[in-house]
PDB file of N, CA and C in Angstrom:
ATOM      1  N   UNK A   1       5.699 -16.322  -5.346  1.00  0.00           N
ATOM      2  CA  UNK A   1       5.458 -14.902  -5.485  1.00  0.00           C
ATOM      3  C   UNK A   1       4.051 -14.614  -4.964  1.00  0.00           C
ATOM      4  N   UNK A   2       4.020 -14.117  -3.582  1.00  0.00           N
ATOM      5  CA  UNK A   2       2.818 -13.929  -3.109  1.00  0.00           C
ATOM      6  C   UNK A   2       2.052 -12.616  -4.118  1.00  0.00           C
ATOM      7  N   UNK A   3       3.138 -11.742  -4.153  1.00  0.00           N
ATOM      8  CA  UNK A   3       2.266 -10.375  -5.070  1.00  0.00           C
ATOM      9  C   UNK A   3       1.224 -10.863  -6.019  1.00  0.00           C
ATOM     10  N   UNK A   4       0.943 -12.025  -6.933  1.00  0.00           N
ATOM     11  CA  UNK A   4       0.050 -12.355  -7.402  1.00  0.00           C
ATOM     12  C   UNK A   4      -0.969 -12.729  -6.738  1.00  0.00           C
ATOM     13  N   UNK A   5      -0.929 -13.429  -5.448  1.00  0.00           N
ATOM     14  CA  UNK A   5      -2.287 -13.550  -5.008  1.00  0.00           C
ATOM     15  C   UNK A   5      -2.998 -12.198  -4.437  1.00  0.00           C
ATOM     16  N   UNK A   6      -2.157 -11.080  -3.718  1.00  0.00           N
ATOM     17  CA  UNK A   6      -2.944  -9.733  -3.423  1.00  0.00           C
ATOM     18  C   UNK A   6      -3.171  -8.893  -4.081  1.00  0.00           C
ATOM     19  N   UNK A   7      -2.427  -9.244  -5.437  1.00  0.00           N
ATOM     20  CA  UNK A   7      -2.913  -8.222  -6.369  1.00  0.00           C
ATOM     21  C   UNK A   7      -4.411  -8.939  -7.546  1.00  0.00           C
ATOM     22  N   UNK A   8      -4.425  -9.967  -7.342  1.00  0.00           N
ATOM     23  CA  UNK A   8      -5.870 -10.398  -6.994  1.00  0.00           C
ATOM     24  C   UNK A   8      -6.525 -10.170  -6.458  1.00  0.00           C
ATOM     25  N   UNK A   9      -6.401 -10.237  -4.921  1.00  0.00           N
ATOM     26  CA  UNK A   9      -7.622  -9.607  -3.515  1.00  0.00           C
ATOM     27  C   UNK A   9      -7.867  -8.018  -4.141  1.00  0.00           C
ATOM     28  N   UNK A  10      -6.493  -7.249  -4.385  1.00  0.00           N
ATOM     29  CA  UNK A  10      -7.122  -6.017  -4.990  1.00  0.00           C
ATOM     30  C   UNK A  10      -8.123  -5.706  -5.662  1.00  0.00           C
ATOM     31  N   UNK A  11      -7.645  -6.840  -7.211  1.00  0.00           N
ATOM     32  CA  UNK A  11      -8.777  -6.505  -8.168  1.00  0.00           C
ATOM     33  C   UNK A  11      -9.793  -7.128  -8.094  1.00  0.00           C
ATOM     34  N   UNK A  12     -10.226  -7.988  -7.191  1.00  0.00           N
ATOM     35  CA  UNK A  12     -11.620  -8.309  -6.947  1.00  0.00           C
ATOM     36  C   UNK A  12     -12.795  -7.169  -6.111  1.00  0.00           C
ATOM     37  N   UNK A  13     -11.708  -6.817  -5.113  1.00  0.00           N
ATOM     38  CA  UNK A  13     -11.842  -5.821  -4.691  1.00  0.00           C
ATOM     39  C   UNK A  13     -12.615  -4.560  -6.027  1.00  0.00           C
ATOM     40  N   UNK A  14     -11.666  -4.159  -6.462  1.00  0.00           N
ATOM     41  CA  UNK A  14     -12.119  -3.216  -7.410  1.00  0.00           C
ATOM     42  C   UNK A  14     -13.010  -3.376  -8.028  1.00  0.00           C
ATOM     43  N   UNK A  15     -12.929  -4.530  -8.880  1.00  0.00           N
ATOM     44  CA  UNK A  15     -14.293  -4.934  -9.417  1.00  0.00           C
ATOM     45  C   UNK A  15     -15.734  -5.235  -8.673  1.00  0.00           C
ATOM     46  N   UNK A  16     -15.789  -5.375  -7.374  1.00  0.00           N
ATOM     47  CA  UNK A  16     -16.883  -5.426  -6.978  1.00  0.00           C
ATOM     48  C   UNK A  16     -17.256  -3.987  -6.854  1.00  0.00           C
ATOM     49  N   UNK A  17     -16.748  -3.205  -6.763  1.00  0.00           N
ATOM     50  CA  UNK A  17     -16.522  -1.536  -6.665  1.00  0.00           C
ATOM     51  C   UNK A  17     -17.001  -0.927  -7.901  1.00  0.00           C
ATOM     52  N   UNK A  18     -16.546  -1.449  -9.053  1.00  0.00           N
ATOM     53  CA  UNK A  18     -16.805  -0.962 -10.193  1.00  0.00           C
ATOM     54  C   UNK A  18     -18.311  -1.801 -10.522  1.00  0.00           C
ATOM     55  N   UNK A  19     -18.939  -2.411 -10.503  1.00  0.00           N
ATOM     56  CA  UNK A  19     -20.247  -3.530 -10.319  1.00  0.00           C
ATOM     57  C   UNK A  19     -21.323  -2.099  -9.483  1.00  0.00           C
ATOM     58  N   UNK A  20     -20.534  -2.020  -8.347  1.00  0.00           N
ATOM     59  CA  UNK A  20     -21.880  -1.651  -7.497  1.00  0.00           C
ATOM     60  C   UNK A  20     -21.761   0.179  -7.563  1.00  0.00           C
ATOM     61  N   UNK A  21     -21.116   0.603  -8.405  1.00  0.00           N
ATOM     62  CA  UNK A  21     -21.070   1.932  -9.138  1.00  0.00           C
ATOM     63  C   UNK A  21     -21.603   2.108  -9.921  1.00  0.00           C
ATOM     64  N   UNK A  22     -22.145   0.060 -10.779  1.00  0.00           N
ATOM     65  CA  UNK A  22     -22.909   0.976 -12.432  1.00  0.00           C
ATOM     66  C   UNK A  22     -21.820   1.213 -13.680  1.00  0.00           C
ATOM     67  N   UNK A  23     -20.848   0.042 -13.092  1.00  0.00           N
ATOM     68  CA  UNK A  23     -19.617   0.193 -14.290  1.00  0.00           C
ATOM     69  C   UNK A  23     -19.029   1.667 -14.545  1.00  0.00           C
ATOM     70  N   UNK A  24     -18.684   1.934 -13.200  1.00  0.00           N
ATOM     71  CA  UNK A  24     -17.668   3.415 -13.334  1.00  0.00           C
ATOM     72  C   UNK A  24     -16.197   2.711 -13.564  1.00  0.00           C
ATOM     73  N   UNK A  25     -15.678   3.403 -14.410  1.00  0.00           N
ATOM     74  CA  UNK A  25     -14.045   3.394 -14.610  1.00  0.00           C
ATOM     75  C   UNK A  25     -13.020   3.775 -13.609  1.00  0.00           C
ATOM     76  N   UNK A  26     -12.745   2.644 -13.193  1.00  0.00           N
ATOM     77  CA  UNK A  26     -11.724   3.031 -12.419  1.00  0.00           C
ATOM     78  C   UNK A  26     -10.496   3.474 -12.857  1.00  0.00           C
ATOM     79  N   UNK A  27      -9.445   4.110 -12.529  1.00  0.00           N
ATOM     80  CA  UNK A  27      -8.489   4.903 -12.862  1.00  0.00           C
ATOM     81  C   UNK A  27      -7.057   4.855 -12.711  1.00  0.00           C
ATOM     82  N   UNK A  28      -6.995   4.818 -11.377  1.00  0.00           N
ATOM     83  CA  UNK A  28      -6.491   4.500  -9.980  1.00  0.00           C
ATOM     84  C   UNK A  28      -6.198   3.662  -8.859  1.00  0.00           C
ATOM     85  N   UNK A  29      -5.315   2.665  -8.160  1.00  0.00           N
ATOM     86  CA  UNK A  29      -6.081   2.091  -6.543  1.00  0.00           C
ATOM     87  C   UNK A  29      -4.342   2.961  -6.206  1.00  0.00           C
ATOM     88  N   UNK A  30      -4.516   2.870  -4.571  1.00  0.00           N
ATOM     89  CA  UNK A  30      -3.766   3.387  -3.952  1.00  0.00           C
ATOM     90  C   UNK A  30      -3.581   2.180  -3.006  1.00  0.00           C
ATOM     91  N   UNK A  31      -2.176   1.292  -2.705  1.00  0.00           N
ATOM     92  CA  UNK A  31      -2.359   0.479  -1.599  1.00  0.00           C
ATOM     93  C   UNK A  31      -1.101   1.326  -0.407  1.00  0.00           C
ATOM     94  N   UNK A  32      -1.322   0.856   0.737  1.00  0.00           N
ATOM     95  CA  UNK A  32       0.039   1.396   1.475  1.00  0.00           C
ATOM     96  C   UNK A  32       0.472   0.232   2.249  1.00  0.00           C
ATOM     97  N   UNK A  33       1.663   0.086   2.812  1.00  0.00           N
ATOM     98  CA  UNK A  33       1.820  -1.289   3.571  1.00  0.00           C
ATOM     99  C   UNK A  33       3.215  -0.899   4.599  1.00  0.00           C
ATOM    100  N   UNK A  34       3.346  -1.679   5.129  1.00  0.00           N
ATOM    101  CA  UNK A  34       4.387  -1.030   6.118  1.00  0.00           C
ATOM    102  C   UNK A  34       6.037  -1.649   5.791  1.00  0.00           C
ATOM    103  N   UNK A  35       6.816  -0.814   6.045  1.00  0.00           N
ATOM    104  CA  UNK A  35       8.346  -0.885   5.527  1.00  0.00           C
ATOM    105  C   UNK A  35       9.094  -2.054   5.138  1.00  0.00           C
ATOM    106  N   UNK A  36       8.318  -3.228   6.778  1.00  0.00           N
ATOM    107  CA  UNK A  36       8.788  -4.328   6.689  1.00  0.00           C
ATOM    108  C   UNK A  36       7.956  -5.337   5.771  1.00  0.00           C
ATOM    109  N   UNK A  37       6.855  -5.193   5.443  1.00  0.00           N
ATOM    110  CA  UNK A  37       5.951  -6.181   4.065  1.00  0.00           C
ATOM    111  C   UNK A  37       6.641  -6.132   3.529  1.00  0.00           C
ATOM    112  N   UNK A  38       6.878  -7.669   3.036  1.00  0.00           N
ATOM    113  CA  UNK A  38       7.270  -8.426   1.910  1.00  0.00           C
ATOM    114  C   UNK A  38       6.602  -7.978   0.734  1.00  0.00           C
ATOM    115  N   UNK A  39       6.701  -7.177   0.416  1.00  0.00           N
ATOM    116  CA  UNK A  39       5.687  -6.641  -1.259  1.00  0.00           C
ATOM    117  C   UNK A  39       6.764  -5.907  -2.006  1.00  0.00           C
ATOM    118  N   UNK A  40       7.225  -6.924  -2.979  1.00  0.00           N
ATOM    119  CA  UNK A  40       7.927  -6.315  -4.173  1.00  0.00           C
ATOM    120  C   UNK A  40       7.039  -5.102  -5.441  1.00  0.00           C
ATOM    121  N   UNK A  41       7.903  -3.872  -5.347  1.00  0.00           N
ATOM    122  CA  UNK A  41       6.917  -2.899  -6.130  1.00  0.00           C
ATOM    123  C   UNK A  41       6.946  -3.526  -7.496  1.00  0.00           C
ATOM    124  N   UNK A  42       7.401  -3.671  -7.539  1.00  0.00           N
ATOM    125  CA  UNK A  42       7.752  -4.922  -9.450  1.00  0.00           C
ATOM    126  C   UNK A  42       7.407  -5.334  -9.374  1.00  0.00           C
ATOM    127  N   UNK A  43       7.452  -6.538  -8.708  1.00  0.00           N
ATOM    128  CA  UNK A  43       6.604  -8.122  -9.078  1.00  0.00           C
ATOM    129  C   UNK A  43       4.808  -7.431  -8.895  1.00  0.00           C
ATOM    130  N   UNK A  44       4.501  -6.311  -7.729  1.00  0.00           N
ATOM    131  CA  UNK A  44       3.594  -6.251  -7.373  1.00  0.00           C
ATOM    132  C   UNK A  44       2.531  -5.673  -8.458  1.00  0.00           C
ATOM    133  N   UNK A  45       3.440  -4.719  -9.016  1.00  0.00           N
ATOM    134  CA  UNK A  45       2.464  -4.020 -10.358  1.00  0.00           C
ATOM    135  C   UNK A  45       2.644  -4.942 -11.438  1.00  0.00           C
ATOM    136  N   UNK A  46       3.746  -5.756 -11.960  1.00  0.00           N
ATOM    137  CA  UNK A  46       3.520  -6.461 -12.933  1.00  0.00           C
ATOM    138  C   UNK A  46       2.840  -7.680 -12.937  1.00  0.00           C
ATOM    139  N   UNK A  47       1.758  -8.111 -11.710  1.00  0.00           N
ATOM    140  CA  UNK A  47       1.108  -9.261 -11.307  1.00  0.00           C
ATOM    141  C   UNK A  47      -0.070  -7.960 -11.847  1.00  0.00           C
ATOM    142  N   UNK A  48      -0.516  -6.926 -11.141  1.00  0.00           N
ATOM    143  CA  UNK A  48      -1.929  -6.117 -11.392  1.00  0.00           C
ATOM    144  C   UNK A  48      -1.684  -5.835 -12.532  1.00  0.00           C
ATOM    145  N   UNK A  49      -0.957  -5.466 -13.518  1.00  0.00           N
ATOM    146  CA  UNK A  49      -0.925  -5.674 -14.945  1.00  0.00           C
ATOM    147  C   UNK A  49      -0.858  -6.460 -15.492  1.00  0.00           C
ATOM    148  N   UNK A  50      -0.892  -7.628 -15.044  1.00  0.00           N
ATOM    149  CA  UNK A  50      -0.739  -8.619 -15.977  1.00  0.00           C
ATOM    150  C   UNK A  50      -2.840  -8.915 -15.890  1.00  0.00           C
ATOM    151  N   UNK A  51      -2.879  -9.035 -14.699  1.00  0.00           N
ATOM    152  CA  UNK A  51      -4.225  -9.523 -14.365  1.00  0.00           C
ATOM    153  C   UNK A  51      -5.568  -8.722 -14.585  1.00  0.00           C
ATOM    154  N   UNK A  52      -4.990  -7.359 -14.571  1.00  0.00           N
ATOM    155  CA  UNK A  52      -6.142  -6.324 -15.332  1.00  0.00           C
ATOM    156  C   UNK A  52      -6.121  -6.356 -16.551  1.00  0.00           C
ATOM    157  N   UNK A  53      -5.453  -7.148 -17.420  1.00  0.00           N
ATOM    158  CA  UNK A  53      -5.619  -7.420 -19.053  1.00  0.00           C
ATOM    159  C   UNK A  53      -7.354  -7.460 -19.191  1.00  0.00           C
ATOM    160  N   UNK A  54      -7.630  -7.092 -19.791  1.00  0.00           N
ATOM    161  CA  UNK A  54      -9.351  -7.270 -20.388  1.00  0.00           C
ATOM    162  C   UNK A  54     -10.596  -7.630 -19.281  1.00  0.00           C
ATOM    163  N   UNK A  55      -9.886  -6.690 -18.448  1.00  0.00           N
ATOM    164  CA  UNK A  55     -11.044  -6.459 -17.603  1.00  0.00           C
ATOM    165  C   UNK A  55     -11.619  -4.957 -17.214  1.00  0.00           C
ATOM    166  N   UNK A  56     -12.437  -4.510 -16.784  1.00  0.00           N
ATOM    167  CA  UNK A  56     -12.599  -2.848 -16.912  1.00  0.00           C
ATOM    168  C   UNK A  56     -11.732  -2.549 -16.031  1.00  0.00           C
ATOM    169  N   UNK A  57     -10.506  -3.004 -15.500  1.00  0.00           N
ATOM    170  CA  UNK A  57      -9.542  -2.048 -14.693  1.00  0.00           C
ATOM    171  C   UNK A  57      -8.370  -1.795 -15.625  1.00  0.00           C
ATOM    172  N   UNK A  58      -8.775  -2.615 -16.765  1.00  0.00           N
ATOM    173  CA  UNK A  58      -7.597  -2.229 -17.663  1.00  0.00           C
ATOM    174  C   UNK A  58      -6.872  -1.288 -17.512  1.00  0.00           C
ATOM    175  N   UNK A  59      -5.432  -0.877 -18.119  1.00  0.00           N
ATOM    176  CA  UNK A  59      -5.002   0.328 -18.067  1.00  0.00           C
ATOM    177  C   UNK A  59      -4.994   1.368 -16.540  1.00  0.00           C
ATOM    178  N   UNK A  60      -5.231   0.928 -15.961  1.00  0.00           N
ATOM    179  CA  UNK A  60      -5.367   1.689 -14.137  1.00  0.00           C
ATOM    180  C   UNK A  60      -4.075   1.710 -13.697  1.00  0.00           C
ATOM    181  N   UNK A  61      -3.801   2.241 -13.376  1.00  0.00           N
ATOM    182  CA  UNK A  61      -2.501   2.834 -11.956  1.00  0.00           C
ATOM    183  C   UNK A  61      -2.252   2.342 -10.367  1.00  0.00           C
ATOM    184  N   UNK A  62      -1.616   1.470 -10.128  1.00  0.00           N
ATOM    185  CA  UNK A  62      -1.468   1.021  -9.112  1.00  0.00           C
ATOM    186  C   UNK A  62      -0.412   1.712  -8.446  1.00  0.00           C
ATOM    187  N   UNK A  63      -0.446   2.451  -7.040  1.00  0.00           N
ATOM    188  CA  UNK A  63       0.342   3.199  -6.507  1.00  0.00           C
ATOM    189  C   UNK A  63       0.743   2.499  -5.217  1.00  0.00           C
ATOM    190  N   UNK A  64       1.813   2.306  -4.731  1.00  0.00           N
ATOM    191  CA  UNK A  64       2.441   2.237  -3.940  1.00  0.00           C
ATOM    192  C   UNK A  64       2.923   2.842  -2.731  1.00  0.00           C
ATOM    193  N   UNK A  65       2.294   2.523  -1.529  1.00  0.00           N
ATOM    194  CA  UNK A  65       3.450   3.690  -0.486  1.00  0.00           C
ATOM    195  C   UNK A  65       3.606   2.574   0.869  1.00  0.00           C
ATOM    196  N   UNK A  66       4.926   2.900   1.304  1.00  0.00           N
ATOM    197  CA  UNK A  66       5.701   2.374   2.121  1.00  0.00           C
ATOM    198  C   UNK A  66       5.419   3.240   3.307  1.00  0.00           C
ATOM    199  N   UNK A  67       5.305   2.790   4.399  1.00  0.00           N
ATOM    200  CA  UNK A  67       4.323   3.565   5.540  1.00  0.00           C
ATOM    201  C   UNK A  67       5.809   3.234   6.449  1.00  0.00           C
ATOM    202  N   UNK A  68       6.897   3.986   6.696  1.00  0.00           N
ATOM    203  CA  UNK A  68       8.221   3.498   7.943  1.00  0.00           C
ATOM    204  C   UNK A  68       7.241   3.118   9.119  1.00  0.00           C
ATOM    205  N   UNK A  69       8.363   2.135   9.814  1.00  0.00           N
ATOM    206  CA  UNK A  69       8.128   1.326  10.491  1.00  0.00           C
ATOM    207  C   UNK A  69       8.550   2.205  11.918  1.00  0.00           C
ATOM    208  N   UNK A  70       7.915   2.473  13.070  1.00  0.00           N
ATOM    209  CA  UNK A  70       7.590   2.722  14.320  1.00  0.00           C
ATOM    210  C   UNK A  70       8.297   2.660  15.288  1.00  0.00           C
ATOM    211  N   UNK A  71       8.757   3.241  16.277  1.00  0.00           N
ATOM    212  CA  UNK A  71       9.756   3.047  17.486  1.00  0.00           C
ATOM    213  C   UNK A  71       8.834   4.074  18.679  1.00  0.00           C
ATOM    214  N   UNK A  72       9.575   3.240  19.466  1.00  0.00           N
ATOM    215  CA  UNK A  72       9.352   4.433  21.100  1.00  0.00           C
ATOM    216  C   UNK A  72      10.355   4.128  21.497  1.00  0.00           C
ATOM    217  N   UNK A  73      11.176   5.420  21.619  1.00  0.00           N
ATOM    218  CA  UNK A  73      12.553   4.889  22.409  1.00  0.00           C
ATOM    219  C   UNK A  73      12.130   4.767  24.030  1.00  0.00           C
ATOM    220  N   UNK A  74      12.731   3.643  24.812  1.00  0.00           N
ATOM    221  CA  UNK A  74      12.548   3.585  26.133  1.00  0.00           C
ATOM    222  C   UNK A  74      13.025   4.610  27.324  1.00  0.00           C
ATOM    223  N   UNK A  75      14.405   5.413  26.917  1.00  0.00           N
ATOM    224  CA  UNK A  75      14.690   6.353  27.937  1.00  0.00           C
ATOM    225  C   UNK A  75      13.828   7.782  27.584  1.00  0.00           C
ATOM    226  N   UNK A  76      13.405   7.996  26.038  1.00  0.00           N
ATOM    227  CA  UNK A  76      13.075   9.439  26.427  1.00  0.00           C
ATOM    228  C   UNK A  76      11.725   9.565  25.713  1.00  0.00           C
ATOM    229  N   UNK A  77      11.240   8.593  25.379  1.00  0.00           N
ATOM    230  CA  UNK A  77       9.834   8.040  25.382  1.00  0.00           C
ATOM    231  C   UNK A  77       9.471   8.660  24.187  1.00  0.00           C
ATOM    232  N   UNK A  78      10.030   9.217  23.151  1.00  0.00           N
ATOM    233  CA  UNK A  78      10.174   9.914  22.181  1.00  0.00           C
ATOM    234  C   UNK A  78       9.432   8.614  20.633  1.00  0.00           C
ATOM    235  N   UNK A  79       8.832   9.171  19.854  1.00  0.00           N
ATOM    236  CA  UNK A  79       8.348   8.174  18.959  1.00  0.00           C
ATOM    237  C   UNK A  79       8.731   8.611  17.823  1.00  0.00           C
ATOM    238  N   UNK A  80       9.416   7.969  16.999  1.00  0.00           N
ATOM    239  CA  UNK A  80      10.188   8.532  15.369  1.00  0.00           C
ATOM    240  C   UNK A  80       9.941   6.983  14.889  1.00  0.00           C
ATOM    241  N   UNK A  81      10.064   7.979  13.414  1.00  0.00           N
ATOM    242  CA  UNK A  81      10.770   6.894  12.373  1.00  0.00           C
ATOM    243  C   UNK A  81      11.800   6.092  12.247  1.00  0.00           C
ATOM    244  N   UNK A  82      11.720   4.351  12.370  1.00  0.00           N
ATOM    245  CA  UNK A  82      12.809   3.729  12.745  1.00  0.00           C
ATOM    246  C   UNK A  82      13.904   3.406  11.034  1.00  0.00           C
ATOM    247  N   UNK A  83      15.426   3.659  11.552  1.00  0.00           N
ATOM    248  CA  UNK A  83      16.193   3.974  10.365  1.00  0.00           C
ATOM    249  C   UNK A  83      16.613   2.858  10.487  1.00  0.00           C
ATOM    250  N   UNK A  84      16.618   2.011   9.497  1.00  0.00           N
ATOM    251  CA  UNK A  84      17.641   0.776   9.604  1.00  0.00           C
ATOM    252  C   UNK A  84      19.235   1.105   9.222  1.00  0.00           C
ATOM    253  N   UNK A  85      19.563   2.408   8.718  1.00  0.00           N
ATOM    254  CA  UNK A  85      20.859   2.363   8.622  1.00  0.00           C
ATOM    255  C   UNK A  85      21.485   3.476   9.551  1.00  0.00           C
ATOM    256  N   UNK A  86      20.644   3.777  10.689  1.00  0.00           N
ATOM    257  CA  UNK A  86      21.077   4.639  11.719  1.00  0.00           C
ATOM    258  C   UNK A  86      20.149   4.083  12.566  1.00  0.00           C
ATOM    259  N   UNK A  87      20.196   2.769  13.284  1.00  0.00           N
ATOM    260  CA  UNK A  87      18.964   2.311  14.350  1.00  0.00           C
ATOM    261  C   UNK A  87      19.317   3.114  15.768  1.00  0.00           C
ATOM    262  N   UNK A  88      19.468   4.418  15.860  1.00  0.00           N
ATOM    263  CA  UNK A  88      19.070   4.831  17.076  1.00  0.00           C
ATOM    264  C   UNK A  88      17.827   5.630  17.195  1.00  0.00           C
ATOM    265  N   UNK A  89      17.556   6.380  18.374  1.00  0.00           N
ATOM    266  CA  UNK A  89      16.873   7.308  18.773  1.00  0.00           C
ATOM    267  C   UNK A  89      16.925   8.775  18.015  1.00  0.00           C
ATOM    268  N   UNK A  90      16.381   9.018  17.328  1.00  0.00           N
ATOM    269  CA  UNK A  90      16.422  10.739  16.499  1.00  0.00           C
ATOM    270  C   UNK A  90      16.166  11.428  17.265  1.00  0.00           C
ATOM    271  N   UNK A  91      15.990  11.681  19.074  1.00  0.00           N
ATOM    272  CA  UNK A  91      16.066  12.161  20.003  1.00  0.00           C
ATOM    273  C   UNK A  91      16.749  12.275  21.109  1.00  0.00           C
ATOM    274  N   UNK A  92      17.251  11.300  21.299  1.00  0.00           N
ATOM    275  CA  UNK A  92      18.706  11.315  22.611  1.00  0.00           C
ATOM    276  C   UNK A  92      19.845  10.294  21.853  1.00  0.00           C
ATOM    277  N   UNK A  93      19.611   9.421  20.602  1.00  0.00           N
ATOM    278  CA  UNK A  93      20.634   8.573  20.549  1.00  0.00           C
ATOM    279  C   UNK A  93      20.341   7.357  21.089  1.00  0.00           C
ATOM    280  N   UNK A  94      19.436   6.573  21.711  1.00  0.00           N
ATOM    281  CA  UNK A  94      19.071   5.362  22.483  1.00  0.00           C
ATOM    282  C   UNK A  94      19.430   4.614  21.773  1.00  0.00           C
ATOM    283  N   UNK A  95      19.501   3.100  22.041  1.00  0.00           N
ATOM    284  CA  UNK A  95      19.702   2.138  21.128  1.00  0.00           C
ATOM    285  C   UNK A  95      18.452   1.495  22.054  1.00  0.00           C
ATOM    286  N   UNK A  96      17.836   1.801  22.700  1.00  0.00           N
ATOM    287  CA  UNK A  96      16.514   1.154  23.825  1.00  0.00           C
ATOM    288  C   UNK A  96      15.135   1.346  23.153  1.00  0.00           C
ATOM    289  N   UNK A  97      14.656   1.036  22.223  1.00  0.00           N
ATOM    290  CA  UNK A  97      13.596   1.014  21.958  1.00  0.00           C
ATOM    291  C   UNK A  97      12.650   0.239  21.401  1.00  0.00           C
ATOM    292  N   UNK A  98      11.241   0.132  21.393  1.00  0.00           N
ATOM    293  CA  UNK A  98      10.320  -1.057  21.194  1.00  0.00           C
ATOM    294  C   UNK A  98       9.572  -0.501  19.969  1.00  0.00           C
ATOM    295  N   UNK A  99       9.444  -1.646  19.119  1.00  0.00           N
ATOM    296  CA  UNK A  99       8.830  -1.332  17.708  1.00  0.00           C
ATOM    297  C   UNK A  99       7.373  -1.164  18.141  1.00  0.00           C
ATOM    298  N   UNK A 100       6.824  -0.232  17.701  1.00  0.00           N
ATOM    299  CA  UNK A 100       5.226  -0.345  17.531  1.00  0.00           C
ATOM    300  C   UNK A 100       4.886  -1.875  16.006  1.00  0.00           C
ATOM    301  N   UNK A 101       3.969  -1.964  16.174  1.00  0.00           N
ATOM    302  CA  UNK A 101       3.171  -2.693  14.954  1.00  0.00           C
ATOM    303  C   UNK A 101       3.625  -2.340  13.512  1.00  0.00           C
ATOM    304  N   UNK A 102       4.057  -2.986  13.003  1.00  0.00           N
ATOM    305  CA  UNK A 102       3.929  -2.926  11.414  1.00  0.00           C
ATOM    306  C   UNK A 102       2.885  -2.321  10.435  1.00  0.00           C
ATOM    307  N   UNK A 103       2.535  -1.697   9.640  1.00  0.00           N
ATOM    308  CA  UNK A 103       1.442  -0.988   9.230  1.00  0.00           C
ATOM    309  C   UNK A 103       0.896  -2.360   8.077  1.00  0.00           C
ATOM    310  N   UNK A 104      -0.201  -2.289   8.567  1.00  0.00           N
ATOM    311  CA  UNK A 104      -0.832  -3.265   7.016  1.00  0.00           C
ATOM    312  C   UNK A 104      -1.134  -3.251   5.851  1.00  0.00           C
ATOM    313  N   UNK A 105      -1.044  -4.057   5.107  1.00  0.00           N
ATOM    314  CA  UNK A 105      -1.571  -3.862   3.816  1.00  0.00           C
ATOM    315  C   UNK A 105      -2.815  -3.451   3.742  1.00  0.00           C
ATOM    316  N   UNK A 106      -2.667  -2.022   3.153  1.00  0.00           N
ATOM    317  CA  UNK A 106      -4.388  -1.497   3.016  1.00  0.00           C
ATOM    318  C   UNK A 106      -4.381  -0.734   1.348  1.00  0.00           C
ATOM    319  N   UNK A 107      -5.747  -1.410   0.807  1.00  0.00           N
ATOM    320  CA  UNK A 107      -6.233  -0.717  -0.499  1.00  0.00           C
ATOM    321  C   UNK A 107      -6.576   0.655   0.316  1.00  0.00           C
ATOM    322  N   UNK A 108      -6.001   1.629   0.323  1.00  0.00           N
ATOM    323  CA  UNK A 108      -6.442   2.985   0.568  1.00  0.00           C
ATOM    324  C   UNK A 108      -7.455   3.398   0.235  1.00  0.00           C
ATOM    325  N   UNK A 109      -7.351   3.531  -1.231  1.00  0.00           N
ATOM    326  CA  UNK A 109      -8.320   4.155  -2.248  1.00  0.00           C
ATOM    327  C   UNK A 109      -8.772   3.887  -3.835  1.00  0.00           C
ATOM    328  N   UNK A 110      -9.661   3.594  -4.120  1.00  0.00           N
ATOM    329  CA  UNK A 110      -9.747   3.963  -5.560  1.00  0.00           C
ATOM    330  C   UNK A 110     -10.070   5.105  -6.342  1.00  0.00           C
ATOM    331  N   UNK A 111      -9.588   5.448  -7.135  1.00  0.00           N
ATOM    332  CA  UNK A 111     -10.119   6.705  -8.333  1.00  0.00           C
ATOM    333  C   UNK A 111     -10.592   6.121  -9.565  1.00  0.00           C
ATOM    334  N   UNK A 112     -12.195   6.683  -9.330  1.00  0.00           N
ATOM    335  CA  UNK A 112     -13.059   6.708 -10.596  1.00  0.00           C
ATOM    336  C   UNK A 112     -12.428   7.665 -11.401  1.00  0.00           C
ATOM    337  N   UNK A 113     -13.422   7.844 -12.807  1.00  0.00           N
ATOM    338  CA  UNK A 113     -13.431   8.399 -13.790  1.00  0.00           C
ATOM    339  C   UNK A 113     -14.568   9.090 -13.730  1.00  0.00           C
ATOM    340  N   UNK A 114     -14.144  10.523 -14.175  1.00  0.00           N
ATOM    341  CA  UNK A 114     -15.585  11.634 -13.810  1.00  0.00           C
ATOM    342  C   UNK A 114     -16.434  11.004 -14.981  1.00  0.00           C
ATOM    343  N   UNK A 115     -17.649  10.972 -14.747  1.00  0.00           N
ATOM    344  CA  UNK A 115     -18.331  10.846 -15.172  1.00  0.00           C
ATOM    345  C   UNK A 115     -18.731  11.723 -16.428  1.00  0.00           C
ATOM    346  N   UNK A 116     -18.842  11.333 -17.677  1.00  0.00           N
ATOM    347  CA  UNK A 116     -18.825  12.613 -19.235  1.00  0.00           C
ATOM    348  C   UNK A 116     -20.689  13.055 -18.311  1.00  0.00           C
ATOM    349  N   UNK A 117     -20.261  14.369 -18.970  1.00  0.00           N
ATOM    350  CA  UNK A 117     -21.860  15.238 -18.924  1.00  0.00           C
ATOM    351  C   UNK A 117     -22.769  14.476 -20.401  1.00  0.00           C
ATOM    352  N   UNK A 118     -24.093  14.627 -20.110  1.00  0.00           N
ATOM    353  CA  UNK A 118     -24.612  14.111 -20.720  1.00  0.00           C
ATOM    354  C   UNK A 118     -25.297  15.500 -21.472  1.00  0.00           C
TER     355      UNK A 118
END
């Protein structure tokens, strides 16, 4: 189960984040990854929950988004979203087309915690 080792890279990630903030609360991370990553949303949050146990990311929200995977069809040069259960062209019908790149695993974002007024 790889999801445990990146949902590690995450929270190290975070925690160096939360360190060089001055111990702000994080809230939030946002990762996105592309259609075809191997990243189970289950295994993936129940590895960052298991591993934010008693650390200041405790309790945080790990969000998920699936980024579809890329085409250029070759006759009408047209670029859509590729359907795996309709693999043609959403523009002429092609079955001729070349995948762009896979989207990567990216920590998007984190969300702090506003800061209480003093």
């Amino acid at each position: 189960m790889h999801e445990t080792a990146v949902a590690e890279s995450i929270l190290h990630t975070i925690l160096e984040h939360v360190e060089r903030l001055g111990n702000a609360k994080p809230v939030a991370a946002r990762i996105s990854c592309g259609q075809f990553n191997a990243i189970n949303d289950e295994a993936m949050r129940f590895a960052f929950e298991t591993l934010i146990e008693g650390t200041p990311c405790e309790g945080m929200r790990l969000e998920i988004r699936h980024i579809p995977l890329r085409a250029t069809c070759k006759d009408c040069h047209t670029t859509f979203d590729f359907n795996v259960q309709r693999p043609t062209c959403t523009a002429c019908g092609s079955t001729h087309y070349d995948f762009q790149p896979d989207a990567p695993l990216l920590l998007e974002n984190i969300e702090f915690q506003e800061p209480s007024p003093r």
